[in-house]
C-alpha atoms as a PDB file:
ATOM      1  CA  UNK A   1       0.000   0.000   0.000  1.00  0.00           C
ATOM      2  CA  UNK A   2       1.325   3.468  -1.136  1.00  0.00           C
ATOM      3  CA  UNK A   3       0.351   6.406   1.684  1.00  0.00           C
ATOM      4  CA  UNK A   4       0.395  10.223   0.937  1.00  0.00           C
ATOM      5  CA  UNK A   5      -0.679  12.645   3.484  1.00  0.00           C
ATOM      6  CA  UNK A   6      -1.114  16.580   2.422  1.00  0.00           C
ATOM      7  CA  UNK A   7      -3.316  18.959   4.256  1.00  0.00           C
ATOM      8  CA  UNK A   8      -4.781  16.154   6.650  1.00  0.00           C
ATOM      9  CA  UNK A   9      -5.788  14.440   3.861  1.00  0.00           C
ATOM     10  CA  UNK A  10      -4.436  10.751   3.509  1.00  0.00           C
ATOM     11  CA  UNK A  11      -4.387   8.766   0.754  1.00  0.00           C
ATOM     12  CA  UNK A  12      -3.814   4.771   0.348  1.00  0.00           C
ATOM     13  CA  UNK A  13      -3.407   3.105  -3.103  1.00  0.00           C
ATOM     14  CA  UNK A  14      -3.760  -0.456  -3.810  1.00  0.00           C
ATOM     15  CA  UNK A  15      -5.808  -1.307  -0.466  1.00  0.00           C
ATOM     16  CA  UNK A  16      -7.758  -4.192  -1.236  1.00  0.00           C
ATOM     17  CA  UNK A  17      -6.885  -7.655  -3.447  1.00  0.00           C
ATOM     18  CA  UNK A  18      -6.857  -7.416  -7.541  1.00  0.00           C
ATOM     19  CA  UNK A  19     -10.424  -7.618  -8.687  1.00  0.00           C
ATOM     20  CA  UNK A  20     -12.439  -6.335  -4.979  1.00  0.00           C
ATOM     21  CA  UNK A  21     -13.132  -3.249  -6.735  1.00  0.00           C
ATOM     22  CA  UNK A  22     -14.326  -4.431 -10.219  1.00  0.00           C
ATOM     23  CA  UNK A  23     -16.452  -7.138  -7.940  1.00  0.00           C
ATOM     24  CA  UNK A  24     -18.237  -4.420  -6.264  1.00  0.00           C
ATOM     25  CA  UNK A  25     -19.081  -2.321  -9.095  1.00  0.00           C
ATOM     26  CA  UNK A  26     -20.680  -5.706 -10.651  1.00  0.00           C
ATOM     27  CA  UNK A  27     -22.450  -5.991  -7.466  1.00  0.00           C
ATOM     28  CA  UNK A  28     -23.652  -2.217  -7.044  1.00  0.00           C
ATOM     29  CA  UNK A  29     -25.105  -2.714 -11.242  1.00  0.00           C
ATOM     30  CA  UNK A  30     -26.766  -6.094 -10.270  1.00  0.00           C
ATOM     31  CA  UNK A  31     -28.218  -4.381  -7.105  1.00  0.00           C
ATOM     32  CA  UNK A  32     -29.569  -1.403  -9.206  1.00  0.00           C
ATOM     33  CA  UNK A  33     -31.368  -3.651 -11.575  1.00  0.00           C
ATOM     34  CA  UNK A  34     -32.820  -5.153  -8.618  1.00  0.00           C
ATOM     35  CA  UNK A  35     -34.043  -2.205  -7.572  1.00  0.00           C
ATOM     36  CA  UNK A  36     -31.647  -1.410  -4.238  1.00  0.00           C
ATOM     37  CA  UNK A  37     -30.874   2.310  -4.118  1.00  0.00           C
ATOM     38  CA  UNK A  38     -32.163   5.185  -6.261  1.00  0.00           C
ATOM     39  CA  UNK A  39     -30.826   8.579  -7.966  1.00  0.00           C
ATOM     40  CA  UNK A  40     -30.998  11.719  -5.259  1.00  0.00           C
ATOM     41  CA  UNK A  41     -33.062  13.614  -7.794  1.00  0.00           C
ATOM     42  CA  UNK A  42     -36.059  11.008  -6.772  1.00  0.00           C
ATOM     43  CA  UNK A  43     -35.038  10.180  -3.543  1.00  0.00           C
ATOM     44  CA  UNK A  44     -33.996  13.291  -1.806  1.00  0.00           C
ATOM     45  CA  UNK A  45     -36.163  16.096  -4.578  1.00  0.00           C
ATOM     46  CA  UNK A  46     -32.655  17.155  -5.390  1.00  0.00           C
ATOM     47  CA  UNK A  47     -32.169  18.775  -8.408  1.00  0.00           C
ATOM     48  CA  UNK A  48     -29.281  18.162 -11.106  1.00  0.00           C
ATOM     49  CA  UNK A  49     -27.736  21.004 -10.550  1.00  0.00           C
ATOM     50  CA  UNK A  50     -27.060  20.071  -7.025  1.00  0.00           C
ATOM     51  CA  UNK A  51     -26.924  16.427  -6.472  1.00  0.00           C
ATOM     52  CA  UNK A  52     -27.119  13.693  -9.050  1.00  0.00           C
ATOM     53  CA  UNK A  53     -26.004  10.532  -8.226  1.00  0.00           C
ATOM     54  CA  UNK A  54     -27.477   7.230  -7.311  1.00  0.00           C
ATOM     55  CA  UNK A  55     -26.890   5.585  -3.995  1.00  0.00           C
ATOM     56  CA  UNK A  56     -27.090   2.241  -2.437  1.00  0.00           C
ATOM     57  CA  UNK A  57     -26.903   2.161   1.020  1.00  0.00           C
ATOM     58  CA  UNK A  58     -25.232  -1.350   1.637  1.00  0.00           C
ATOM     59  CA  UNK A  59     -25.568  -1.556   5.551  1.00  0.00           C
ATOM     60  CA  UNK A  60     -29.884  -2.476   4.919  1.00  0.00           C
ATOM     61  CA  UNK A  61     -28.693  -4.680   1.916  1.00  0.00           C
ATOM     62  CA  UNK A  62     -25.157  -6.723   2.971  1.00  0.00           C
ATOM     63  CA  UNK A  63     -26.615  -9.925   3.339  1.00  0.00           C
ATOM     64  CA  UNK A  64     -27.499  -9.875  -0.284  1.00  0.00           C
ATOM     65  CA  UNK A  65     -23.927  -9.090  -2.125  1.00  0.00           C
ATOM     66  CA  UNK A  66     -22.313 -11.765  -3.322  1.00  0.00           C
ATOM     67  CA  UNK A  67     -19.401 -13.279  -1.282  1.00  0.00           C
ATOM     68  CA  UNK A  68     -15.415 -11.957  -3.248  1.00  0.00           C
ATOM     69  CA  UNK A  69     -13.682 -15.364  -3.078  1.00  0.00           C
ATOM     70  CA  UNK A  70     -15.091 -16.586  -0.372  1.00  0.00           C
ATOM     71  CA  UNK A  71     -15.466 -14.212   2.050  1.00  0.00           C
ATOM     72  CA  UNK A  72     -18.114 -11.862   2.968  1.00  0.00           C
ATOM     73  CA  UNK A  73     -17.330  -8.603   1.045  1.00  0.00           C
ATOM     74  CA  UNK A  74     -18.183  -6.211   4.230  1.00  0.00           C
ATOM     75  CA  UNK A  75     -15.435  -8.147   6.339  1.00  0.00           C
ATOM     76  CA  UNK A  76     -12.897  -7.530   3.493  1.00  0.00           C
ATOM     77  CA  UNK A  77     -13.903  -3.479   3.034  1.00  0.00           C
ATOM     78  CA  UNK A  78     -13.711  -2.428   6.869  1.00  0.00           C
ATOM     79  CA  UNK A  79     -10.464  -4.632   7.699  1.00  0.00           C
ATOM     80  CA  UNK A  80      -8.584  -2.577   4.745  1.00  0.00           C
ATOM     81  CA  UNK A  81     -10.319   0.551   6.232  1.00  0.00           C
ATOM     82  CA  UNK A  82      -9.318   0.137   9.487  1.00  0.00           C
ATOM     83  CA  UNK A  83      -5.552  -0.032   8.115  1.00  0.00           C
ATOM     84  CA  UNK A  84      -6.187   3.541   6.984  1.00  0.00           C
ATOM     85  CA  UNK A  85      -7.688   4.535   9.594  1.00  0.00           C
ATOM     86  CA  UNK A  86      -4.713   2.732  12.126  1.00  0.00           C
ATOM     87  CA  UNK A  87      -2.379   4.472   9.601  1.00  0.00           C
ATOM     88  CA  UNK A  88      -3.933   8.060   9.756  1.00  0.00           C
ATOM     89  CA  UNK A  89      -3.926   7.963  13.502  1.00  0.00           C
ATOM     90  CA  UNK A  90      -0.808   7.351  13.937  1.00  0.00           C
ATOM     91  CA  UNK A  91      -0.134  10.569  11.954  1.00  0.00           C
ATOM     92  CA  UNK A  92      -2.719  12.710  13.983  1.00  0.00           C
ATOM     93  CA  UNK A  93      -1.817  11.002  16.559  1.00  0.00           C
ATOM     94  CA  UNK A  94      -4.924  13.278  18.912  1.00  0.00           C
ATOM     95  CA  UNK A  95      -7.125  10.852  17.492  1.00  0.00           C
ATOM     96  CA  UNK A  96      -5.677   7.871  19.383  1.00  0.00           C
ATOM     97  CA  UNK A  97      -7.465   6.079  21.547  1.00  0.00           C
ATOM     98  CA  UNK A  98     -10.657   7.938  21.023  1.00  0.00           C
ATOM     99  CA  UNK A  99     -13.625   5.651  21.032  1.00  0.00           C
ATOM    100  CA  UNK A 100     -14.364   6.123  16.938  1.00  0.00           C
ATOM    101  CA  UNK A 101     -16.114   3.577  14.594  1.00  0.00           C
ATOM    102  CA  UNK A 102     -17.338   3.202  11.353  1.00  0.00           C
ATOM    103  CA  UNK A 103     -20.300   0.819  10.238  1.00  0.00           C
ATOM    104  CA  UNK A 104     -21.347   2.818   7.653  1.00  0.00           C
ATOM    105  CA  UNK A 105     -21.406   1.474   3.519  1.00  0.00           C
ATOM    106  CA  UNK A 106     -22.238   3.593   1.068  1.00  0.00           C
ATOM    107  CA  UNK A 107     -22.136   2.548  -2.989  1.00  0.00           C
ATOM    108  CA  UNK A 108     -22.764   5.428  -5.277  1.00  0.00           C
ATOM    109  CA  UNK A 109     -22.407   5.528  -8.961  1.00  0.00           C
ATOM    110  CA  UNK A 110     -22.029   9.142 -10.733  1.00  0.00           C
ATOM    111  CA  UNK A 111     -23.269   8.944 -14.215  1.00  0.00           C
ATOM    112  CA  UNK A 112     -21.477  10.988 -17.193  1.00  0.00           C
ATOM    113  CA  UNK A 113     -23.284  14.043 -16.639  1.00  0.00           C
ATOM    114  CA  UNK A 114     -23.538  13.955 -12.980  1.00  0.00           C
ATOM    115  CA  UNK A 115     -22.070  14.431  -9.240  1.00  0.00           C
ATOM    116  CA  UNK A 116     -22.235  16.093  -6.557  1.00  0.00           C
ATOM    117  CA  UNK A 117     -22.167  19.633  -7.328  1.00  0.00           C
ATOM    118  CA  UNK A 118     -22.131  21.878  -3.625  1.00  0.00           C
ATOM    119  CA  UNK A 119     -19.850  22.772  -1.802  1.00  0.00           C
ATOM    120  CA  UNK A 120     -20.234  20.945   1.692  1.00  0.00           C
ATOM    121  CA  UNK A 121     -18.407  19.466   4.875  1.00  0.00           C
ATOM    122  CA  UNK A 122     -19.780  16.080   6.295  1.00  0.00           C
ATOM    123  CA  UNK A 123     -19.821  17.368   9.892  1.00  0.00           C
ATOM    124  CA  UNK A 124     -23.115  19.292  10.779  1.00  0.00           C
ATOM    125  CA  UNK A 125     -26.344  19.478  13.699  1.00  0.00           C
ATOM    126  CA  UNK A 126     -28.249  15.777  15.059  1.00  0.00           C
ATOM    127  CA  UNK A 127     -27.046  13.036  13.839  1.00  0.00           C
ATOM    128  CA  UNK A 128     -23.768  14.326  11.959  1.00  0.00           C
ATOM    129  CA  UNK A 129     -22.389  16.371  14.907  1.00  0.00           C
ATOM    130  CA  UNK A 130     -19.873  13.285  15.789  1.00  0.00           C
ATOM    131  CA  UNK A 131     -19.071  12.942  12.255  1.00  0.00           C
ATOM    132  CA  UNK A 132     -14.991  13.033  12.768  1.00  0.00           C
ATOM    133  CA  UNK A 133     -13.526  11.896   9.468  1.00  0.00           C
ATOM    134  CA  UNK A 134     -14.754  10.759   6.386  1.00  0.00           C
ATOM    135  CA  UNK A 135     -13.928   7.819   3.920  1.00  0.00           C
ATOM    136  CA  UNK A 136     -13.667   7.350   0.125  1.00  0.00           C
ATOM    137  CA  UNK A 137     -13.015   4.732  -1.963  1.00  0.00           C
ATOM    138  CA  UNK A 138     -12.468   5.038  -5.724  1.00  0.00           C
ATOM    139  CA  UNK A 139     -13.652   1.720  -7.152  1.00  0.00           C
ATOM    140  CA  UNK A 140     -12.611   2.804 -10.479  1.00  0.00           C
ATOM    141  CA  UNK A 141     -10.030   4.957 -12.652  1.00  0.00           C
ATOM    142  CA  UNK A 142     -11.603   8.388 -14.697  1.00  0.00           C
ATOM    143  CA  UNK A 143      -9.155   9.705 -16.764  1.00  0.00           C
ATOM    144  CA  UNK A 144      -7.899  13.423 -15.792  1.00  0.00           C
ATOM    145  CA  UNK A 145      -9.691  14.631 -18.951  1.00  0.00           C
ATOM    146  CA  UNK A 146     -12.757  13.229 -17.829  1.00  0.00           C
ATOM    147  CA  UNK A 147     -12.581  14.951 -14.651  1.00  0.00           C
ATOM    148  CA  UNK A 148     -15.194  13.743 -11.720  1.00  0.00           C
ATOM    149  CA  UNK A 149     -12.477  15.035  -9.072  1.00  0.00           C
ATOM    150  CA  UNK A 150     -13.675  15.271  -5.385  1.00  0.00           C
ATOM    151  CA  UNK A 151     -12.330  18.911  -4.974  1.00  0.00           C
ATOM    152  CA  UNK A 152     -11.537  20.797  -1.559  1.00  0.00           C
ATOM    153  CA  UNK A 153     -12.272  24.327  -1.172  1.00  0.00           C
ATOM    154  CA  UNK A 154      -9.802  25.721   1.352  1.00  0.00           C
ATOM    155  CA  UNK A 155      -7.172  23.336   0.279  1.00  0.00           C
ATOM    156  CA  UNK A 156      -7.292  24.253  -3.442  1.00  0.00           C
ATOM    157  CA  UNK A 157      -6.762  20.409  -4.686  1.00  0.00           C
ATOM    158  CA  UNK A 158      -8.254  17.712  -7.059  1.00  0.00           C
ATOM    159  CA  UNK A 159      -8.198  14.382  -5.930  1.00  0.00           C
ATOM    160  CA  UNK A 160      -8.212  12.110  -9.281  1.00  0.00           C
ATOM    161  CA  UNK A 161     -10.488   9.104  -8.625  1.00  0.00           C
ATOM    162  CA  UNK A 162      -7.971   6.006  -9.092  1.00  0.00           C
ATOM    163  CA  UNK A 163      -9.047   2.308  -8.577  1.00  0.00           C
ATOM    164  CA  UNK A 164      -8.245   0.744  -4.982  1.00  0.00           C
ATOM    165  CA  UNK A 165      -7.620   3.941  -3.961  1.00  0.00           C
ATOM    166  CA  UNK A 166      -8.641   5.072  -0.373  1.00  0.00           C
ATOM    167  CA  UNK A 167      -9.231   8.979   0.899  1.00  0.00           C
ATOM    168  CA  UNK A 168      -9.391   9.683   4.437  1.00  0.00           C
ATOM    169  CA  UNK A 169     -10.415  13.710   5.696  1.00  0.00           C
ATOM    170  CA  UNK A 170     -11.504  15.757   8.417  1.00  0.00           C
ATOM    171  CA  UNK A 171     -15.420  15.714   8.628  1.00  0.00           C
ATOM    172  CA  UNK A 172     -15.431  19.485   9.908  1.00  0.00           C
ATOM    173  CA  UNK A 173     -15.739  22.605   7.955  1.00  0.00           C
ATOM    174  CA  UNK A 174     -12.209  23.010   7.215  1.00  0.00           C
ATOM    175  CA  UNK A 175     -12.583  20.679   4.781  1.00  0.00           C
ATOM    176  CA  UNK A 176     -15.704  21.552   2.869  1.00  0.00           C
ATOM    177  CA  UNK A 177     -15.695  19.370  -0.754  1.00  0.00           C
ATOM    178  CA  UNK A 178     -17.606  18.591  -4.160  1.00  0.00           C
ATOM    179  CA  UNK A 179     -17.626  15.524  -6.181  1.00  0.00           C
ATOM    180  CA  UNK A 180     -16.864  17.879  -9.882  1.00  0.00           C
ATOM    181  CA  UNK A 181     -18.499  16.653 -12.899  1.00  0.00           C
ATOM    182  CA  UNK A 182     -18.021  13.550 -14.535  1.00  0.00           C
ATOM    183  CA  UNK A 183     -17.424  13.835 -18.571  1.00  0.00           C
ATOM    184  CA  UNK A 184     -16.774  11.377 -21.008  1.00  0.00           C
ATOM    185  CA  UNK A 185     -19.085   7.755 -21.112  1.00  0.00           C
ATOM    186  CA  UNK A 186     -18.041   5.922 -18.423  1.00  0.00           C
ATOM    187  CA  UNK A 187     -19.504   6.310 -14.948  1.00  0.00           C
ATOM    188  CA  UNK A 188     -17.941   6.914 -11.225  1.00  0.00           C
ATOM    189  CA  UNK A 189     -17.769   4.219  -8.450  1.00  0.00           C
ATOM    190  CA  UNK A 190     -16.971   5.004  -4.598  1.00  0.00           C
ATOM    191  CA  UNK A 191     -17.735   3.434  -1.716  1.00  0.00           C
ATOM    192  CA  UNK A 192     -17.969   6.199   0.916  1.00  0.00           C
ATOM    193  CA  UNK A 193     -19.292   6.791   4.540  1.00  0.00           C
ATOM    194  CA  UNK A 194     -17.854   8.302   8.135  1.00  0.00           C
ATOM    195  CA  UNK A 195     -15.766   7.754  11.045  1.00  0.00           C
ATOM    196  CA  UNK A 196     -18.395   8.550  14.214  1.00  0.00           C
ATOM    197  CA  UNK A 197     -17.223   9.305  17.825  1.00  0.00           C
ATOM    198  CA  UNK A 198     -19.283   6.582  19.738  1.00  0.00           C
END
């Protein structure tokens, strides 16, 4: 595994085995056929402009995803996320021995056409107030030209989505983000969710 950290952003390439991520986009298309999930536009009355993606939120659904050779494909994501998230703490090292989780598995797919268009930070009132970091995972490559960057405000960069690659970031304000974009014909895979104090 390859690990960059810049701005208290970390990034982890080549996290999972050959093939994990290409299983789970299979898996996200079969579950959309099926019916799992839906597009934001329906689902939350966004419009385009704003949000335009479609969403599967694996935690209600695990039981039905297809096992990656052998072994139950939730067991495999949070084990290679916890060795970012072991990693990252060791670098902001405050974090240590705080009582944080995650449990939560997002799929989303961003159509040519789409993403996720405001400017926001994860970390808000109720439920997201112990929101402390959030996770990414690119499940597939788009090509600089085809842009679909998750961009951060205050730190002025575009992260280029790259297969098997894992992005770790502050939940809070000071890292307020959009998903840009996506041109070209193919779509954009992540995997995303948050790190909670419990």
């Amino acid at each position: 595994m390859i690990i960059e950290y810049k701005d208290f952003i970390g990034t982890y390439h080549d996290v999972y085995p050959a093939g994990y991520c290409k299983h789970l986009i299979e898996e996200c298309e079969t579950l959309a056929v099926s019916g799992a999930g839906a597009n934001r536009i329906r689902s939350e009355n966004a419009v385009k402009t704003s949000k335009d993606d479609y969403q599967i939120n694996l935690n209600l659904i695990g039981h039905n995803i297809v096992p990656f050779e052998g072994l139950k494909v939730t067991d495999v994501f949070f084990n290679g996320l916890q060795s970012c998230y072991e990693d990252y703490v060791e670098n902001y090292a405050s974090l240590k021995n705080q009582p944080i989780r995650s449990s939560i598995f997002k799929m989303q797919r961003t159509d040519p056409g789409g993403g996720y268009h405001v400017w926001h930070g994860e970390q808000a009132s109720g439920d997201q107030s112990s929101r402390v970091l959030v996770y990414m995972l690119y499940l597939n490559t788009i090509e600089p030209k085809d842009a679909g960057e998750t961009e951060f405000l205050y730190q002025q960069r575009r992260i280029t989505p790259i297969e098997n690659t894992m992005v770790l970031w502050p939940a809070s304000y000071t890292h307020v983000h959009r998903g840009n974009v996506v041109h070209g014909q193919k779509s954009k895979y992540i995997v995303t969710g948050w790190f909670y104090y419990e």
